[in-house]
C-alpha atoms as a PDB file:
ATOM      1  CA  UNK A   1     -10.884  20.902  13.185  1.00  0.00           C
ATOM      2  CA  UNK A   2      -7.007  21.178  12.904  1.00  0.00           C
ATOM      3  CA  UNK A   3      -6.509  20.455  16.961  1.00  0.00           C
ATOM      4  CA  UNK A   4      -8.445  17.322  15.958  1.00  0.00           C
ATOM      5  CA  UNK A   5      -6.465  16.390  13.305  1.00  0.00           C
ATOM      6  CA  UNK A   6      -3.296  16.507  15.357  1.00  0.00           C
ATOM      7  CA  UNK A   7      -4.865  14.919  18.121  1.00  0.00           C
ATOM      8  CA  UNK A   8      -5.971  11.723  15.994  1.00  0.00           C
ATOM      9  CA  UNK A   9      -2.814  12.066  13.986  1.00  0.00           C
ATOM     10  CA  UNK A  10      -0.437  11.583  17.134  1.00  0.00           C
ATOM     11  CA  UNK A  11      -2.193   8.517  18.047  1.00  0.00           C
ATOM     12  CA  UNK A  12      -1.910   7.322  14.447  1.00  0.00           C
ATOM     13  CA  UNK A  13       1.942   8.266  14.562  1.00  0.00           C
ATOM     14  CA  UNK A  14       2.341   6.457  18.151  1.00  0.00           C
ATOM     15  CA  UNK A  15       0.894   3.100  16.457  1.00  0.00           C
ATOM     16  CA  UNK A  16       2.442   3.533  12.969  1.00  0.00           C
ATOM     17  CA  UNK A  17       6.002   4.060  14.508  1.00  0.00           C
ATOM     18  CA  UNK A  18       5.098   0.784  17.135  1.00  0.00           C
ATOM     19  CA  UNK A  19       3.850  -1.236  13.666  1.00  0.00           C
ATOM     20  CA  UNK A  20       7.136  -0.451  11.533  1.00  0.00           C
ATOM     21  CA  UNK A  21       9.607  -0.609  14.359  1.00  0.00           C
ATOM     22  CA  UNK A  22       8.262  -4.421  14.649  1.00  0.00           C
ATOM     23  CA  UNK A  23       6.578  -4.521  11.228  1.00  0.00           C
ATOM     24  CA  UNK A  24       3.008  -5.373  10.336  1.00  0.00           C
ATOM     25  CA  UNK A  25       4.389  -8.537   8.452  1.00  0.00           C
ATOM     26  CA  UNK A  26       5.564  -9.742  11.828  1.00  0.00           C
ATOM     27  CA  UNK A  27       2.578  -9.114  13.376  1.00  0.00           C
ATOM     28  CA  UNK A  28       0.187 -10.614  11.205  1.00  0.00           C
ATOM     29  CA  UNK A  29       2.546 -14.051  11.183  1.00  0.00           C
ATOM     30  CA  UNK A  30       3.774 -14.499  14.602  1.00  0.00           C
ATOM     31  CA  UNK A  31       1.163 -12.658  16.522  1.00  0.00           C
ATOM     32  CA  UNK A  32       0.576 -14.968  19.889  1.00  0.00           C
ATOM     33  CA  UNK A  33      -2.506 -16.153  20.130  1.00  0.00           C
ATOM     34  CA  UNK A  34      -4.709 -15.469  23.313  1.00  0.00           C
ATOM     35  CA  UNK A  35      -4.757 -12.183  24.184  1.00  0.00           C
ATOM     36  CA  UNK A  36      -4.108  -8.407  22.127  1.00  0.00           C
ATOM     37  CA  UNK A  37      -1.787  -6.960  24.227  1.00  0.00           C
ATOM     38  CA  UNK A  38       0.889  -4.695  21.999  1.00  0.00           C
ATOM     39  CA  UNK A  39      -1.710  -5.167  18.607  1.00  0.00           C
ATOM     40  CA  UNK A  40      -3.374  -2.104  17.064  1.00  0.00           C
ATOM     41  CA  UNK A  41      -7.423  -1.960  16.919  1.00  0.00           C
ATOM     42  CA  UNK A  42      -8.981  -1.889  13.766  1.00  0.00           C
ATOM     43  CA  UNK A  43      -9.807   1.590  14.704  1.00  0.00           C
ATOM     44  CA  UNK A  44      -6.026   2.449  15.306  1.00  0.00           C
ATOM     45  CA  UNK A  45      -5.203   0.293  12.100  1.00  0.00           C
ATOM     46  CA  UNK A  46      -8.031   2.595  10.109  1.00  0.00           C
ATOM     47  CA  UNK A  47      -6.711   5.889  11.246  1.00  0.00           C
ATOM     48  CA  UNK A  48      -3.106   4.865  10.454  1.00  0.00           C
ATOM     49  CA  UNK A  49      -4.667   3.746   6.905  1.00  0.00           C
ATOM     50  CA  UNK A  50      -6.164   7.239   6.756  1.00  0.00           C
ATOM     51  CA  UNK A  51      -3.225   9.382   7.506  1.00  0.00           C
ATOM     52  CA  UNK A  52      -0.937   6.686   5.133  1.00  0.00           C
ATOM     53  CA  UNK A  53      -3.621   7.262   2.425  1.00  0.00           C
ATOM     54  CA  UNK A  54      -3.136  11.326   3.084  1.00  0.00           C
ATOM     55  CA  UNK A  55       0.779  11.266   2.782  1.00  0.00           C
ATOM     56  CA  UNK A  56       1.736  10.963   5.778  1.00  0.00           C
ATOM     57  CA  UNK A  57       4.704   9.085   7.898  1.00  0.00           C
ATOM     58  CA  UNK A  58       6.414   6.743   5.268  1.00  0.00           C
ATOM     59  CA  UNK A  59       4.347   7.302   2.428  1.00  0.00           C
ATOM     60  CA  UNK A  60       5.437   9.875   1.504  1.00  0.00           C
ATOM     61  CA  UNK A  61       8.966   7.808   1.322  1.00  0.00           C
ATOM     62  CA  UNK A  62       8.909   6.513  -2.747  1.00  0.00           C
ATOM     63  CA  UNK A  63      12.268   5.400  -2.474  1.00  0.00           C
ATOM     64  CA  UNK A  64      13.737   2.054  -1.165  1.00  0.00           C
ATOM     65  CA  UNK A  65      12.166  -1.131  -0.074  1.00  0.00           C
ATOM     66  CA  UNK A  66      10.033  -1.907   2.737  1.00  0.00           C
ATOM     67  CA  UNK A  67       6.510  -3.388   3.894  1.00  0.00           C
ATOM     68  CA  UNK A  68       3.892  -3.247   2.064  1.00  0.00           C
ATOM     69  CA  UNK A  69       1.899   0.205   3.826  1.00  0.00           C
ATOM     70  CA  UNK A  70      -1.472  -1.108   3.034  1.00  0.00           C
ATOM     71  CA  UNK A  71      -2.320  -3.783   4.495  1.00  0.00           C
ATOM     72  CA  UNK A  72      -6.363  -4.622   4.433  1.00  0.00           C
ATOM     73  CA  UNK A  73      -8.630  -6.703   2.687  1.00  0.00           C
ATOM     74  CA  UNK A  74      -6.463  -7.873  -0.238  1.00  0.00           C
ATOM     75  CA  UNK A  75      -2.801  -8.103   1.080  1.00  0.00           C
ATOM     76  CA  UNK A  76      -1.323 -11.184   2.197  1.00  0.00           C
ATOM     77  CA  UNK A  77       1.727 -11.426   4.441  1.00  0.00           C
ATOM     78  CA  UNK A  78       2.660 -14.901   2.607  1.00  0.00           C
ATOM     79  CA  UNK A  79       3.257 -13.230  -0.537  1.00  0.00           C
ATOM     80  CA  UNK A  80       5.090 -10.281   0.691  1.00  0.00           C
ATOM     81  CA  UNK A  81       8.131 -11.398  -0.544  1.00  0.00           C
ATOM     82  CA  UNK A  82       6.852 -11.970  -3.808  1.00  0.00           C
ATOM     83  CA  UNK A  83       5.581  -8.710  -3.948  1.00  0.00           C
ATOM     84  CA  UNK A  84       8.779  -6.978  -2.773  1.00  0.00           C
ATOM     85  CA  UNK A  85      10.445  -8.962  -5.596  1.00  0.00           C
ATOM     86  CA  UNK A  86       8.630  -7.824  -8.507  1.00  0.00           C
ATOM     87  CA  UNK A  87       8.857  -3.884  -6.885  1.00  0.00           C
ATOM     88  CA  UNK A  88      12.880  -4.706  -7.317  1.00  0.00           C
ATOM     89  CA  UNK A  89      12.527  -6.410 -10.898  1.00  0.00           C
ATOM     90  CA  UNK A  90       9.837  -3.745 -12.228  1.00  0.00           C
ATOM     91  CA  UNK A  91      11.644  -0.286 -10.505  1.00  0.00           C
ATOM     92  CA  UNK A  92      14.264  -0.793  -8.216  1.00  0.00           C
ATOM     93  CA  UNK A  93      12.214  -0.020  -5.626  1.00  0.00           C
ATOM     94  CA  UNK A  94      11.672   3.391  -7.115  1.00  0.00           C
ATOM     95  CA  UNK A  95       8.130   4.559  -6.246  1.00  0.00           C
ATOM     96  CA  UNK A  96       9.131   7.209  -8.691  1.00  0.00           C
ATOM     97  CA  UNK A  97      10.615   5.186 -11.669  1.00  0.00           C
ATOM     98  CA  UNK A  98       8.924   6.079 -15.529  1.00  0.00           C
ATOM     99  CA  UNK A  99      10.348   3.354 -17.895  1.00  0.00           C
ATOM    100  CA  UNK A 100      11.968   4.568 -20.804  1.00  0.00           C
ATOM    101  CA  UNK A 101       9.403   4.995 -23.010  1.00  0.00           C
ATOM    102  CA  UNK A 102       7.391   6.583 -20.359  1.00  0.00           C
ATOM    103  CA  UNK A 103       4.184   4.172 -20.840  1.00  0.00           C
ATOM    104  CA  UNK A 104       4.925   2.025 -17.583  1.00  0.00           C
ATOM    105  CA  UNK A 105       5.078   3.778 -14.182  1.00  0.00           C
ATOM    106  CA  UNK A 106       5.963   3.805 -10.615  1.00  0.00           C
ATOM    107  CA  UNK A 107       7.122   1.372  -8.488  1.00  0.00           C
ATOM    108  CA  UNK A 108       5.163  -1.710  -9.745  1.00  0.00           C
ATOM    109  CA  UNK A 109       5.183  -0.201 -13.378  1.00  0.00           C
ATOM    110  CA  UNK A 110       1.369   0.222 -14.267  1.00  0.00           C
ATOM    111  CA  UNK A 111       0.430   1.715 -17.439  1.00  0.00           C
ATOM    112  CA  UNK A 112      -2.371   4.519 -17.294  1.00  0.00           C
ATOM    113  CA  UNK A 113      -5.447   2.053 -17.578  1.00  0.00           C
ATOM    114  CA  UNK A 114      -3.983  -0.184 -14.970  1.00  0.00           C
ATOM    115  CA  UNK A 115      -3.525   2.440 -12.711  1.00  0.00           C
ATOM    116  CA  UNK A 116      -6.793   3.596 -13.216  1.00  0.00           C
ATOM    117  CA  UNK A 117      -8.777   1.006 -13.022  1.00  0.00           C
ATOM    118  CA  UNK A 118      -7.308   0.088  -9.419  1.00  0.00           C
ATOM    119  CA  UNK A 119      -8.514   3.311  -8.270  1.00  0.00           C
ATOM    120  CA  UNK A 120     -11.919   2.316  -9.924  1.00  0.00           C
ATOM    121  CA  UNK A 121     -11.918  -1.293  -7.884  1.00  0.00           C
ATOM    122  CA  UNK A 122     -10.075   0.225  -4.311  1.00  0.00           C
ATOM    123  CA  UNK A 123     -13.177   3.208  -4.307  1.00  0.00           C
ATOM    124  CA  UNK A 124     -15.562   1.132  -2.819  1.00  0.00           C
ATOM    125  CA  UNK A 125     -13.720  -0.617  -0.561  1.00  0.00           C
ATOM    126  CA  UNK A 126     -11.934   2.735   0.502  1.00  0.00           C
ATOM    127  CA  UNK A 127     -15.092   4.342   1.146  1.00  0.00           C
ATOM    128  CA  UNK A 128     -16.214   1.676   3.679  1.00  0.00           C
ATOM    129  CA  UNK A 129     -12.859   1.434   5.445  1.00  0.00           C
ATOM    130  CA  UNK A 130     -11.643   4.976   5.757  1.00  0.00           C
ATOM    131  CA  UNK A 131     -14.533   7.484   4.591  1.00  0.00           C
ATOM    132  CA  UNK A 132     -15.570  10.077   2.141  1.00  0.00           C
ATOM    133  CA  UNK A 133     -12.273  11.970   2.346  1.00  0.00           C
ATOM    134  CA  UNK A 134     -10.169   9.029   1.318  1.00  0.00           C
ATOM    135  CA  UNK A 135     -12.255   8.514  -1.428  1.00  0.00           C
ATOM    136  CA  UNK A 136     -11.456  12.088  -2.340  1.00  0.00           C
ATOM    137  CA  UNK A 137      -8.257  11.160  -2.703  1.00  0.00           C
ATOM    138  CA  UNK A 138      -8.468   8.083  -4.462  1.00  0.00           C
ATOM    139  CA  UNK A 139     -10.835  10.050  -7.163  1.00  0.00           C
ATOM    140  CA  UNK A 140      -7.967  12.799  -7.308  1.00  0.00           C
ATOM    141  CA  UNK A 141      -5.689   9.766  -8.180  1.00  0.00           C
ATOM    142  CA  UNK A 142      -6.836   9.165 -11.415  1.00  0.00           C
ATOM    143  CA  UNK A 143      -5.348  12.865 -12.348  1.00  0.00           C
ATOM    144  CA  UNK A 144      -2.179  12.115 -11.666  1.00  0.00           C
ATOM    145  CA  UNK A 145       0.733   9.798 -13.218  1.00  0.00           C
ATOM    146  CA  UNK A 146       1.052   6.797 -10.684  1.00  0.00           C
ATOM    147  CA  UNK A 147       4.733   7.546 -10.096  1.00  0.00           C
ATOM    148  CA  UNK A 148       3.309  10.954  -8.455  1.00  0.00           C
ATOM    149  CA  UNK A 149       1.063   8.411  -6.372  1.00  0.00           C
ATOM    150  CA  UNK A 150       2.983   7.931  -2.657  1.00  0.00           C
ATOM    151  CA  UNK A 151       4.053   4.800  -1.608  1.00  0.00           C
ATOM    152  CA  UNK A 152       0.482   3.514   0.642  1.00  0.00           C
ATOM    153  CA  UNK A 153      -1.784   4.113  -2.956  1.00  0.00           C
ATOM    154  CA  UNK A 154       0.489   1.997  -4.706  1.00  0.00           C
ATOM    155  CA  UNK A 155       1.179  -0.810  -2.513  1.00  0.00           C
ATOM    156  CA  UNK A 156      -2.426  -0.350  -2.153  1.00  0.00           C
ATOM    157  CA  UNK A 157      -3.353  -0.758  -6.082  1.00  0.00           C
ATOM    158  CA  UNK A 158      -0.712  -3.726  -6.452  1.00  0.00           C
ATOM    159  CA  UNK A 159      -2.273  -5.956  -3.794  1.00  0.00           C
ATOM    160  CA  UNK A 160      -6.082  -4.991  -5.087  1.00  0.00           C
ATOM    161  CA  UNK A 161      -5.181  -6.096  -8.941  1.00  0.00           C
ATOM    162  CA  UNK A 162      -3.447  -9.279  -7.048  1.00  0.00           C
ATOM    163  CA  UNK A 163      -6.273  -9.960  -5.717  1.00  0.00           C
ATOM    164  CA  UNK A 164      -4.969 -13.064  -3.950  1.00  0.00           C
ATOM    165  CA  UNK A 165      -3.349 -14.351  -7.012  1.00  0.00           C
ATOM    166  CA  UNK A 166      -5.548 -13.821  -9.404  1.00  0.00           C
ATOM    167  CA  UNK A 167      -4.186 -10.402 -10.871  1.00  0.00           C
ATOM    168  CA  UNK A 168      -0.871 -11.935 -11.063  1.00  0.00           C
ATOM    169  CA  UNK A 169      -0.527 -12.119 -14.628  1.00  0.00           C
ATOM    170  CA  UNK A 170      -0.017  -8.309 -15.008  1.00  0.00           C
ATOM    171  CA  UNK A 171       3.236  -8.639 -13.748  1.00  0.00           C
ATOM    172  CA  UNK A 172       4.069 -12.117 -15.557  1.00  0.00           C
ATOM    173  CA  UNK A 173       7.436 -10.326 -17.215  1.00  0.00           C
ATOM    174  CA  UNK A 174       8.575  -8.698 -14.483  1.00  0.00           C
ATOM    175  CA  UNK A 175       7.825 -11.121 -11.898  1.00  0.00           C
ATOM    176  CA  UNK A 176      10.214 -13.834 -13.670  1.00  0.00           C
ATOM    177  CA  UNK A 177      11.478 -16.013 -10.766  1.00  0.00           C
ATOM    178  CA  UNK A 178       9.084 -13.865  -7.971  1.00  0.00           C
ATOM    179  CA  UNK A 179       6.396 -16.178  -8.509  1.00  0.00           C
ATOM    180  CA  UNK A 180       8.118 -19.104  -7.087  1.00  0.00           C
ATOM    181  CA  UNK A 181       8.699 -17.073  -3.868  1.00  0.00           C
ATOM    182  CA  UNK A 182       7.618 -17.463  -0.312  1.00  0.00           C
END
């Protein structure tokens, strides 16, 4: 089982570092049309998404600013910079941060039920992409504080409560001047 692991693991880490040395943002916008040379499957894309949601490669990096990690169903390249504005406003791009009182956490600043009730909404959708063990992990999520989440679960939970827009309006104080971004 482990000389699997590593085997499907150093395909996901030949694709990851190929996707952040060019970035999935860049991909997703100026990807040529025609044919798929240089883009990942959506089988390489899922086991990159499963070793992301495990910890691995820059996930486990909750410090600084960079692409979104998750990028399925919900996120939209568009709105990246939005997003990447309120993770600057809310934390200072501190996957880590607690505010002071300690109710709002991580790098988008969730309180508890927030947090939560992402994990609630991404378990479905988690199951069908990447599989029982992910889902493991996404129930073992709800134990912890969401600053101890890494960096893929919470990018993850931000774009499912944005749900293309619609979620927005948990972030309306911290997003002041992000909305207007493009």
């Amino acid at each position: 089982m482990r000389g699997k692991r590593i085997g499907v693991l150093g395909v996901a880490v030949a694709v990851a570092l190929a996707l952040l040395a060019s970035g999935p943002v860049a991909l997703a916008d100026e990807a040529p049309t025609g044919d798929n040379q240089g883009q990942p499957t959506a089988s390489d894309r899922e086991q990159i998404e499963l070793a992301l949601a495990q910890g691995d490669f820059k996930a486990a990096d909750r410090h600084g600013l960079m692409i979104s990690l998750y990028q399925g169903k919900w996120f939209m390249p568009k709105r990246e910079k939005v997003r990447r504005c309120i993770v600057k406003r809310e934390s200072g791009a501190n996957y880590r941060a607690v505010s002071a009182g300690g109710r709002y956490r991580g790098a988008y600043q969730m309180n508890r039920r927030l947090a939560v009730g992402a994990s609630w909404m991404m378990q479905g959708e988690v199951r069908k992409e990447l599989g029982a063990e992910a889902v493991k992990i996404v129930k073992a999520l709800r134990n912890k504080p969401t600053q101890q989440w890494n960096r893929y679960w919470q990018d993850r939970a931000f774009w499912t409560i944005w749900r293309g827009g619609k979620g927005k309006s948990h972030w309306r104080g911290g997003a002041h001047g992000c909305l207007q971004r493009r």
